[in-house]
Protein backbone atom coordinates (compact mmCIF):
# COMPACT_ATOMS: atom_id res chain seq x y z
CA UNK A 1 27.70 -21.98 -3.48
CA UNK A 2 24.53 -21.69 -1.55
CA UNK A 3 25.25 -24.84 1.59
CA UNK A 4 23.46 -27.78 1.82
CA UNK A 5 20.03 -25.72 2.99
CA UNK A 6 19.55 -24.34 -0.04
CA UNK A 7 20.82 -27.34 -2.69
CA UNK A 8 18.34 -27.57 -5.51
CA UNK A 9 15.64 -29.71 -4.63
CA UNK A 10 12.83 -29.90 -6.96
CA UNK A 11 13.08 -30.32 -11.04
CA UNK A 12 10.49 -27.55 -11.71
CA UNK A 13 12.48 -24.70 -12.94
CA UNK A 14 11.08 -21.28 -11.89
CA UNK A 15 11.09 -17.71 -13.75
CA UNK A 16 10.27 -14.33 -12.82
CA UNK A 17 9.37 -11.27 -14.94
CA UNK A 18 10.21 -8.36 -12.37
CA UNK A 19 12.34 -8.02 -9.86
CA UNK A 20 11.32 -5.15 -8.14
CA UNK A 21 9.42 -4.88 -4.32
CA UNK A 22 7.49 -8.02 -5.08
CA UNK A 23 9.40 -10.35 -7.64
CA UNK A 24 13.01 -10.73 -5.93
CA UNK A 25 11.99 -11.35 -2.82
CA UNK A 26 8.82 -14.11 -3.36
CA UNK A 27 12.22 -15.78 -6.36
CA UNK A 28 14.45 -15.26 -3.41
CA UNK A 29 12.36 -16.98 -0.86
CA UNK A 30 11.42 -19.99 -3.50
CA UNK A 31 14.90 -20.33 -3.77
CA UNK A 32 15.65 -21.08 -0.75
CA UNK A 33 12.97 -23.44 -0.75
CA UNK A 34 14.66 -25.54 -3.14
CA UNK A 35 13.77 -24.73 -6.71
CA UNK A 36 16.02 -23.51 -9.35
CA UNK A 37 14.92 -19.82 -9.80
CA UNK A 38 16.17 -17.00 -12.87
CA UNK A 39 14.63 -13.91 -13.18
CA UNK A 40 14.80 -10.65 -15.79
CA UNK A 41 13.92 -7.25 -14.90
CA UNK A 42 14.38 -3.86 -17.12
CA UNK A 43 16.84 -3.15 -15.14
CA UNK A 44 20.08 -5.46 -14.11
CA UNK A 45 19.49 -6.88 -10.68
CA UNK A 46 21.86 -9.27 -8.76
CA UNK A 47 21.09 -11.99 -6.09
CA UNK A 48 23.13 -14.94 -5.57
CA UNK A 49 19.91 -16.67 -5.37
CA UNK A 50 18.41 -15.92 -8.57
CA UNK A 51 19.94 -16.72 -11.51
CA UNK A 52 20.04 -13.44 -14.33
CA UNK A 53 18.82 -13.40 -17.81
CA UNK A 54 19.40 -11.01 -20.30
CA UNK A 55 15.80 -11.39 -21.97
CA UNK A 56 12.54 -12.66 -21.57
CA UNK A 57 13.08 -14.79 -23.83
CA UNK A 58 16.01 -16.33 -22.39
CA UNK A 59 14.19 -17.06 -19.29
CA UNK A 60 11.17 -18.21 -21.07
CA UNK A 61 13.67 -21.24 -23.02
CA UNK A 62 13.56 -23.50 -19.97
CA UNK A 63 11.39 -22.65 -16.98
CA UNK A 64 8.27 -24.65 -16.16
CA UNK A 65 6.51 -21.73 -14.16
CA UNK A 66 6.94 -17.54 -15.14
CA UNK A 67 5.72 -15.60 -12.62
CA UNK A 68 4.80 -11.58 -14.03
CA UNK A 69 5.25 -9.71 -10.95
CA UNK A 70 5.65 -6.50 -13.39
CA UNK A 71 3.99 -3.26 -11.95
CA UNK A 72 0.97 -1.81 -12.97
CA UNK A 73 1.02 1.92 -12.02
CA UNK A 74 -1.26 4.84 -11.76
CA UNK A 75 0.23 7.92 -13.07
CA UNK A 76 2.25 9.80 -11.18
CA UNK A 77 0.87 11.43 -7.94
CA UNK A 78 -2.30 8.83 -7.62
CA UNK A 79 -0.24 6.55 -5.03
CA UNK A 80 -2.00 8.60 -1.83
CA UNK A 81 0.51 10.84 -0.73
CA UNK A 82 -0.78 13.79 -2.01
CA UNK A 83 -4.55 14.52 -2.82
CA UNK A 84 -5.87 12.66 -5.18
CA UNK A 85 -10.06 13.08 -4.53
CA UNK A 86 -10.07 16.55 -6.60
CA UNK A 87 -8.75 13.84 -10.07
CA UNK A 88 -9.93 12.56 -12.70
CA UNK A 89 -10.20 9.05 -11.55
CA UNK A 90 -8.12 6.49 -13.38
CA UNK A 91 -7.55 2.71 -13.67
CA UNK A 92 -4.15 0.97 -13.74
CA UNK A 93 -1.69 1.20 -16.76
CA UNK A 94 -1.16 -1.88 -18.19
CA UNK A 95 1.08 -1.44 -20.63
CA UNK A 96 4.31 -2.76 -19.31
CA UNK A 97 2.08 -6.32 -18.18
CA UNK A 98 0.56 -6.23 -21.58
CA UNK A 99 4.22 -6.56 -23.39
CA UNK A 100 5.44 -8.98 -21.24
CA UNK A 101 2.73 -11.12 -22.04
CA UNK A 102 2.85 -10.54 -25.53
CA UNK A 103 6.47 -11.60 -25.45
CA UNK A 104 6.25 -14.84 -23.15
CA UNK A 105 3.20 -15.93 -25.97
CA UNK A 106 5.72 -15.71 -28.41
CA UNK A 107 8.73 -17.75 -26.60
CA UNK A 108 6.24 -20.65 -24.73
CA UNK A 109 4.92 -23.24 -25.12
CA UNK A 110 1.64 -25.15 -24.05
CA UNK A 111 3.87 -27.43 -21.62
CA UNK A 112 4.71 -24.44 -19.83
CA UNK A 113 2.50 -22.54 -17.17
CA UNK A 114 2.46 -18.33 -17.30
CA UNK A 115 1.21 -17.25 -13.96
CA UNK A 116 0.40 -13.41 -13.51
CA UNK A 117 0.79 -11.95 -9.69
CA UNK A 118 0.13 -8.37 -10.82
CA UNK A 119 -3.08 -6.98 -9.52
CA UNK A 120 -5.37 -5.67 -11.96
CA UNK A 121 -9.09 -4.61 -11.66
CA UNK A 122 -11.83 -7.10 -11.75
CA UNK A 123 -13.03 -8.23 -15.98
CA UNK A 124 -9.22 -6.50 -16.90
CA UNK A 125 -7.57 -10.19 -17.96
CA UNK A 126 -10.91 -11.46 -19.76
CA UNK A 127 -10.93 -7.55 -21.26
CA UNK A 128 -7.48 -6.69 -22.00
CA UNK A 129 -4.57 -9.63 -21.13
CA UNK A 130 -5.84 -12.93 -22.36
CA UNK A 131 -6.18 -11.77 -25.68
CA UNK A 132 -2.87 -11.27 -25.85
CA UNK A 133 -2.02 -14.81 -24.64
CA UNK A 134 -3.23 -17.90 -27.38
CA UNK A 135 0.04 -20.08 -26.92
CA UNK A 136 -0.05 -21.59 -22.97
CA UNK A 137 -2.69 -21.26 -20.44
CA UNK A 138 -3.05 -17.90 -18.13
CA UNK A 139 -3.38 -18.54 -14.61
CA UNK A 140 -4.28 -15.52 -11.93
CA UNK A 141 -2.38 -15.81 -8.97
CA UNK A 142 -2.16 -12.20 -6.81
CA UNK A 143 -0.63 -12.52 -3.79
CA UNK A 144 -1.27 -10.91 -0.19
CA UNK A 145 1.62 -9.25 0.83
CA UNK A 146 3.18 -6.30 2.80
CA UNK A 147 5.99 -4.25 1.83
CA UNK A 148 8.66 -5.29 4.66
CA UNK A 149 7.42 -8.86 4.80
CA UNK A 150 6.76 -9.75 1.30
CA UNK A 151 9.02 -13.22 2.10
CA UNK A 152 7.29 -14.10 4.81
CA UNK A 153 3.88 -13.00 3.24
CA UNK A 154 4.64 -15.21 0.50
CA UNK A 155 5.19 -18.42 2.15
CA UNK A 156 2.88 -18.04 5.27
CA UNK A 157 0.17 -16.68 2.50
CA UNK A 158 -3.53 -16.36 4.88
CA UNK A 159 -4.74 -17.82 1.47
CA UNK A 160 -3.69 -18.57 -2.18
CA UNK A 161 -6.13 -17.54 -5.06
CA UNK A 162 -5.63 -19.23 -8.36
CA UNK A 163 -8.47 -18.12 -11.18
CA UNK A 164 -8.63 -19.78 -14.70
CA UNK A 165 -10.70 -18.68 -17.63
CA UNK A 166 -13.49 -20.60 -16.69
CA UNK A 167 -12.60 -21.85 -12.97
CA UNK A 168 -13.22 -24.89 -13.20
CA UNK A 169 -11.06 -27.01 -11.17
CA UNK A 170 -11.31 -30.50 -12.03
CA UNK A 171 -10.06 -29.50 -15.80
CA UNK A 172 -7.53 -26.90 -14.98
CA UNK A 173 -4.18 -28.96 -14.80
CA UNK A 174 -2.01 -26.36 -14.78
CA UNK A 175 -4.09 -24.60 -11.69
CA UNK A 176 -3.53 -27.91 -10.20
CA UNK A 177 0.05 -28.15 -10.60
CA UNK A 178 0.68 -24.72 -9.59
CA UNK A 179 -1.55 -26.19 -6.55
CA UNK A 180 0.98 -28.54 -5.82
CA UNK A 181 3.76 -26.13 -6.13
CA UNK A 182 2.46 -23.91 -2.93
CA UNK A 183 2.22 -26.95 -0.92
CA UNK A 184 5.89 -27.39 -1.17
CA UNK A 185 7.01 -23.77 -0.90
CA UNK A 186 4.32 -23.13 2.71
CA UNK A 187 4.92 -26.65 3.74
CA UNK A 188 3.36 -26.88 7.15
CA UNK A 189 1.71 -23.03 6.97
CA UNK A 190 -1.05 -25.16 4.69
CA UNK A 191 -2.78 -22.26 3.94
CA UNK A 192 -6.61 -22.15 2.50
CA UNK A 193 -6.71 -22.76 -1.53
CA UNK A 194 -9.63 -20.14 -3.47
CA UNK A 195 -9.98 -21.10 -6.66
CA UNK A 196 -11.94 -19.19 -9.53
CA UNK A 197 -12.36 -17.50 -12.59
CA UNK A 198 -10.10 -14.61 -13.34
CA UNK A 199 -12.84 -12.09 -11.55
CA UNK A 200 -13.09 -14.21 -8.88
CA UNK A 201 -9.79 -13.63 -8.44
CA UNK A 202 -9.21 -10.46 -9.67
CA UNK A 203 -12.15 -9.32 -7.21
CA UNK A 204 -10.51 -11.27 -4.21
CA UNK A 205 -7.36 -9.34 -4.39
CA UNK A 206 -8.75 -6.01 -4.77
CA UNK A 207 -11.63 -5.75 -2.32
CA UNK A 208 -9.83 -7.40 0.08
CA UNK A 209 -6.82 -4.73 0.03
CA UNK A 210 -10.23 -1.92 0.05
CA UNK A 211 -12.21 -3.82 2.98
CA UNK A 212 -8.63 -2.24 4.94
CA UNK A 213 -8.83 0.78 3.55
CA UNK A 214 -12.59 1.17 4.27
CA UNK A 215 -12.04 -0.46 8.05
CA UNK A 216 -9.16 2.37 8.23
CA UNK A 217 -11.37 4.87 7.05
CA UNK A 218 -14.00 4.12 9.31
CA UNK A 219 -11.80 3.81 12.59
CA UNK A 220 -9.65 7.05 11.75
CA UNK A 221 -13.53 8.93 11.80
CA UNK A 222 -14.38 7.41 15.01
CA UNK A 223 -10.94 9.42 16.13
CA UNK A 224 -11.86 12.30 14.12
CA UNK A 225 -15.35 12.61 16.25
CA UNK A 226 -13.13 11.75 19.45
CA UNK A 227 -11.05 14.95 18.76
CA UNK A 228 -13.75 17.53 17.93
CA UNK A 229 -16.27 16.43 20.35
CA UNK A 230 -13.57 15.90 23.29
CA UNK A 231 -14.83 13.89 26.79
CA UNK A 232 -14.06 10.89 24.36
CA UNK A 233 -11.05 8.51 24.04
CA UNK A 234 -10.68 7.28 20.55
CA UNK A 235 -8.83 3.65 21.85
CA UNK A 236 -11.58 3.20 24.52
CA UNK A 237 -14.29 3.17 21.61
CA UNK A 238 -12.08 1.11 18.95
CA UNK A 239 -10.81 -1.27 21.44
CA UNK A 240 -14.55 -2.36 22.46
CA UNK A 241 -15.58 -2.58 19.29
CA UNK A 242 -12.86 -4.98 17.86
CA UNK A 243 -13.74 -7.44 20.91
CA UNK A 244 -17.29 -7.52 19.43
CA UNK A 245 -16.74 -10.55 17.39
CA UNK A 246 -20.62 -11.72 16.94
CA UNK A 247 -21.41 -9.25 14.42
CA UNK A 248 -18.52 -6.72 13.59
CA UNK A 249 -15.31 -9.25 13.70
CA UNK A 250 -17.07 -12.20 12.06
CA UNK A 251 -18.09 -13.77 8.61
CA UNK A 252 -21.48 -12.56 9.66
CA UNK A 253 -23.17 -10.44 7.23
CA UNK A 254 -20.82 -11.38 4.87
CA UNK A 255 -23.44 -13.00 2.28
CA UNK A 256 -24.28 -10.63 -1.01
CA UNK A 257 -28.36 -10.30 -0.53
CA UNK A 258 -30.73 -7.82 0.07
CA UNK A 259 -29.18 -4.86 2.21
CA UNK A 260 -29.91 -3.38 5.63
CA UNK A 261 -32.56 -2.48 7.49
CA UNK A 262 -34.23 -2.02 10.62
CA UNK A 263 -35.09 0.71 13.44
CA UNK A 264 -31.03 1.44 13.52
CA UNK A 265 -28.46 0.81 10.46
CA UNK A 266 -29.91 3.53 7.72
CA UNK A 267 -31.01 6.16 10.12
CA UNK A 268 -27.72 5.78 12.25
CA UNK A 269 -26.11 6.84 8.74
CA UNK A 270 -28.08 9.34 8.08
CA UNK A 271 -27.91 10.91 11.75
CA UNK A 272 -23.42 10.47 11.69
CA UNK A 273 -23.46 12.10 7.83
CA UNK A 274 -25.00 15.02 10.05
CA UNK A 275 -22.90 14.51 12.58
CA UNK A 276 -19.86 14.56 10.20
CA UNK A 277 -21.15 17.70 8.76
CA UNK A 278 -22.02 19.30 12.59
CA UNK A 279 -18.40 19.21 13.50
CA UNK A 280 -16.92 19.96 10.65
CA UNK A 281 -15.07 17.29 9.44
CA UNK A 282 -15.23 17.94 5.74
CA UNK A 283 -16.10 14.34 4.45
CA UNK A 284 -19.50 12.25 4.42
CA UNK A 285 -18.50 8.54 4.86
CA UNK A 286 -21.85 7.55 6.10
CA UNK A 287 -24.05 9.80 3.22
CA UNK A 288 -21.90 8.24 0.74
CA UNK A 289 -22.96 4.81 2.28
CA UNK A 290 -26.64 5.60 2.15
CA UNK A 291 -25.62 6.80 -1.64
CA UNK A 292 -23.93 3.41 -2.07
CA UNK A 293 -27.17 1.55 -0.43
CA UNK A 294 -29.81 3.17 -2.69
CA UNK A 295 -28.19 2.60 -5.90
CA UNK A 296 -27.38 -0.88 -4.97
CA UNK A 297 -31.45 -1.16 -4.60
CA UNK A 298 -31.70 0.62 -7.67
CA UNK A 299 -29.58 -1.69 -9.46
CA UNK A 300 -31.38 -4.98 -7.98
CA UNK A 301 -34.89 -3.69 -9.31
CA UNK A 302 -33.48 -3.23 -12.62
CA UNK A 303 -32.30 -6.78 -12.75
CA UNK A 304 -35.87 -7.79 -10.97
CA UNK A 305 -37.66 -5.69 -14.22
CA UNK A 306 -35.84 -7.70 -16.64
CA UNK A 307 -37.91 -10.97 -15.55
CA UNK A 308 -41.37 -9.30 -15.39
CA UNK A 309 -43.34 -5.80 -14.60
CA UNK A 310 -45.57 -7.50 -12.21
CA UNK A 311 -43.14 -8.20 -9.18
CA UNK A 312 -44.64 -9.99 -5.55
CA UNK A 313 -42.17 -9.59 -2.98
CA UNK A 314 -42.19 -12.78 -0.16
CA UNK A 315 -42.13 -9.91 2.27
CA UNK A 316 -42.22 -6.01 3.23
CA UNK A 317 -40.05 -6.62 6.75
CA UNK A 318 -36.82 -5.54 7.22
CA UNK A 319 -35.58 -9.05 8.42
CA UNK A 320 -37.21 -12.82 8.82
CA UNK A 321 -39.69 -13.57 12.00
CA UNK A 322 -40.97 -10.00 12.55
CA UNK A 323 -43.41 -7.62 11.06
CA UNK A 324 -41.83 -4.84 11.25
CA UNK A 325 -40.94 -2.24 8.44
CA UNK A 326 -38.71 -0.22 9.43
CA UNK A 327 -35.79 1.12 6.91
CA UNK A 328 -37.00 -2.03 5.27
CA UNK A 329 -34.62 -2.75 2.07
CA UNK A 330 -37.56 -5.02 0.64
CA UNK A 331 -39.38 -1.49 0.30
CA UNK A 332 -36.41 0.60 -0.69
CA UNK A 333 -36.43 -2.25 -4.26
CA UNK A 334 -40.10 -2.03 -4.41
CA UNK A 335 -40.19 1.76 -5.00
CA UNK A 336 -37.62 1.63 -7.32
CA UNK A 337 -39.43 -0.91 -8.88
CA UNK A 338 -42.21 1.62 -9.35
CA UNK A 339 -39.95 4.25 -10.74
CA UNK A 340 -38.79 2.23 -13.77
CA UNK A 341 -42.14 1.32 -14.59
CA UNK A 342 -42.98 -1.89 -12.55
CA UNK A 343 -46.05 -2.85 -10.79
CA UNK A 344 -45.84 -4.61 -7.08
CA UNK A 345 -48.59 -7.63 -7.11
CA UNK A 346 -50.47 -9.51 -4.21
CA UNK A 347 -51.06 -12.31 -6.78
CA UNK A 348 -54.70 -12.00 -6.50
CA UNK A 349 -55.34 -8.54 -8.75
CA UNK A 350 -52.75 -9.15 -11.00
CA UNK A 351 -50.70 -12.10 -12.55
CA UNK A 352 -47.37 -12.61 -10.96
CA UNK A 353 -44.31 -12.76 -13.16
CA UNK A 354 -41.39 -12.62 -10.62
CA UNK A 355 -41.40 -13.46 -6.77
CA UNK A 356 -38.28 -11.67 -4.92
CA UNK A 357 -37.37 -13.81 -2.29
CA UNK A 358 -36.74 -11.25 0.43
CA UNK A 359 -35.06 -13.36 3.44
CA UNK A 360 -33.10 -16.31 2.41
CA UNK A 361 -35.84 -18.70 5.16
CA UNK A 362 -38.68 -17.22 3.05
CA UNK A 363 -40.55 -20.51 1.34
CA UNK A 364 -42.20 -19.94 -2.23
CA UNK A 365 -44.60 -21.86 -4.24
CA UNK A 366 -44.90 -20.84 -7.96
CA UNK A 367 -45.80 -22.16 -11.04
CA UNK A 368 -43.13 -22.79 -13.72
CA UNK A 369 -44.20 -19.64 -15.40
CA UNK A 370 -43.19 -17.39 -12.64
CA UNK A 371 -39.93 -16.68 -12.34
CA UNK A 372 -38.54 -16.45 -8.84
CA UNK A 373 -35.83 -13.74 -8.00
CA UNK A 374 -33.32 -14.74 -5.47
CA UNK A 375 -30.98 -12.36 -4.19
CA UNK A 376 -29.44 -14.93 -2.17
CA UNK A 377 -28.93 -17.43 -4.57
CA UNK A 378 -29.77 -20.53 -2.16
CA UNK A 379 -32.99 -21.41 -3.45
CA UNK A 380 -33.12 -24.86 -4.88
CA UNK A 381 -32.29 -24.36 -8.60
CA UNK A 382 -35.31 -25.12 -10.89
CA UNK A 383 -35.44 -23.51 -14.59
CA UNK A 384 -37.86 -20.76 -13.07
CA UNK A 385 -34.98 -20.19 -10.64
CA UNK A 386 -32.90 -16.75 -11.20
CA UNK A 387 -29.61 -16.05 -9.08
CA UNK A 388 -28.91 -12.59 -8.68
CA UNK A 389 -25.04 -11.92 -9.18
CA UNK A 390 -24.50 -15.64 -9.40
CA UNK A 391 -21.72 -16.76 -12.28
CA UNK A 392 -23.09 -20.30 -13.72
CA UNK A 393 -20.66 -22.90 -14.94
């Protein structure tokens, strides 16, 4: 029926749970790759690649692997193409993922491996899905896709994330078998494995779809200036900054720490959210980033607070191997450190209860008493040793 290219291969017997945008063609395209593939959707589908079942739990009798690629909506009119910035803000609706999952538990067993594609928002499966799940093992596996290529997406993947309840690799079997599944269906693509707990995962997915959005965002302003300020070509300005690949198109600054600083970044914002306002544009994308940049300090002294009110910070500068203060983020923490009722320490006046290490080259001596607070979680771990943001095994 299908010629010898697409004979069944492999013994692991695939299912998937929606066949919509996503599901038929990632089962159509792992067909082909030699795998025996059946899939259910609400409503009848037909391939001659993917074998139909009238049920879930049909398809759940005899497959190794079910793949969930059901959707999980907003309500209607929150998909962008009208405004949506004047709304009540709302998460995903879960409910259709929820039943499936409900109804897999109920028709597999621990042998088998239930993989969810579905994107969700980060602490939702923990929350909300695993719950529902006590008979087989949950595995997180989102893909990166776009609507056109979703085929080719899917088997040329720029990574695969697979996230576990507790991420842990060595002891996830199924994680590793699913593993070994990919490697047959990219072959020589050999893409990058990340491997996690479900928020890893979950967190993965989402912020990498919103680091495009925000990129977008960002570009389409830089054309918005170009327009109202004229004697300026929006391509010219785009084009030289995507060749600047030290900084801007690079992993740099791509490490969770202490924020920005210096003589340019915050007062740049500040001077384009008047800029913004100046010619009119009607949105603050770089006051909402200053927003975004306080509360984030805000947040960090709270953590900071919870170790100690007497806080000694490694350093006041805005970055290693200079003195200088300016839009120093080290400062920015230390006065909200004051507002929630804190105390900033030289160690001489006053005991010391919690050293922030302010650049990740900053050295620190301290007793085992102290605790020492680092936001860059590099530190060499000692029971005095904190992590900010840092999930321990």
């Amino acid at each position: 029926m299908f010629g010898e290219k697409n004979q069944i291969i492999y013994k692991e017997k695939i299912g998937f749970i929606g066949l919509g945008k996503l599901g038929m063609p990632c089962a159509e395209a792992i067909r082909k790759k030699g795998f025996h593939v059946a899939g259910y959707d609400i409503q009848n589908k037909s391939s001659e690649l993917v074998e139909w079942r009238n049920s879930i739990e049909d398809l759940c009798r005899d497959r190794d692997i079910v793949f969930i690629a059901t959707p999980t909506p907003h309500e209607e009119g929150y998909d962008g193409r009208e405004p949506t910035s004047h709304k009540e803000v709302k998460n995903f609706n879960y409910d259709s993922v929820k039943k499936v999952l409900q109804k897999c538990n109920k028709n597999m067993k621990s042998t088998q491996s239930l993989v969810l594609i579905s994107t969700v928002l980060p602490g939702t499966i923990r929350r909300e899905l695993a719950p529902l799940v006590t008979n087989v093992k949950l595995i997180y596996n989102p893909y990166l896709i776009a609507m056109g290529t979703v085929a080719e997406d899917m088997i040329n993947p720029e990574m695969i994330m697979i996230g576990t309840k507790k991420g842990v690799y060595e002891t996830a079997v199924k994680a590793q078998q699913l593993e070994n599944f990919y490697k047959v269906i990219c072959g020589d693509a050999d893409p990058r494995i990340e491997f996690g707990t479900w928020e890893e995962i979950e967190a993965m997915k989402i912020f990498y779809n919103t680091f495009i959005s925000n990129k977008i965002a960002l570009v389409n302003m830089i054309q918005d200036v170009s327009h109202k300020l004229g004697n300026m070509d929006v391509d010219k300005v785009t084009e030289a900054l995507a060749k600047s690949n030290r900084r801007i198109m690079s992993a740099k600054y791509m490490k969770a720490g202490m924020g920005d600083g210096g003589a340019c970044h915050p007062r740049d914002n500040i001077a384009l959210s008047w800029l913004a306002k100046d010619l009119g544009l009607g949105y603050d994308l770089f006051g909402s980033i200053m927003q975004a940049r306080e509360k984030q300090a805000e947040n960090m002294a709270i953590a900071i607070l919870k170790h100690g009110e007497n806080v000694y910070f490694t350093s006041d500068s805005y970055k290693p191997g200079v003195d200088l203060t300016d839009g120093s983020y080290s400062l920015l923490v230390q006065h909200y450190i004051k507002k929630h009722g804190g105390q900033i320490v030289n160690g001489f006046d006053n005991p010391v209860q919690v050293i922030v290490r302010v650049h990740e080259t900053d050295e620190i001596t301290a007793d085992e008493n102290t605790t020492i607070f680092d936001p860059w979680r590099s530190y060499p771990m000692a029971d005095n040793v904190f992590y900010y943001a840092k999930y321990e095994q």
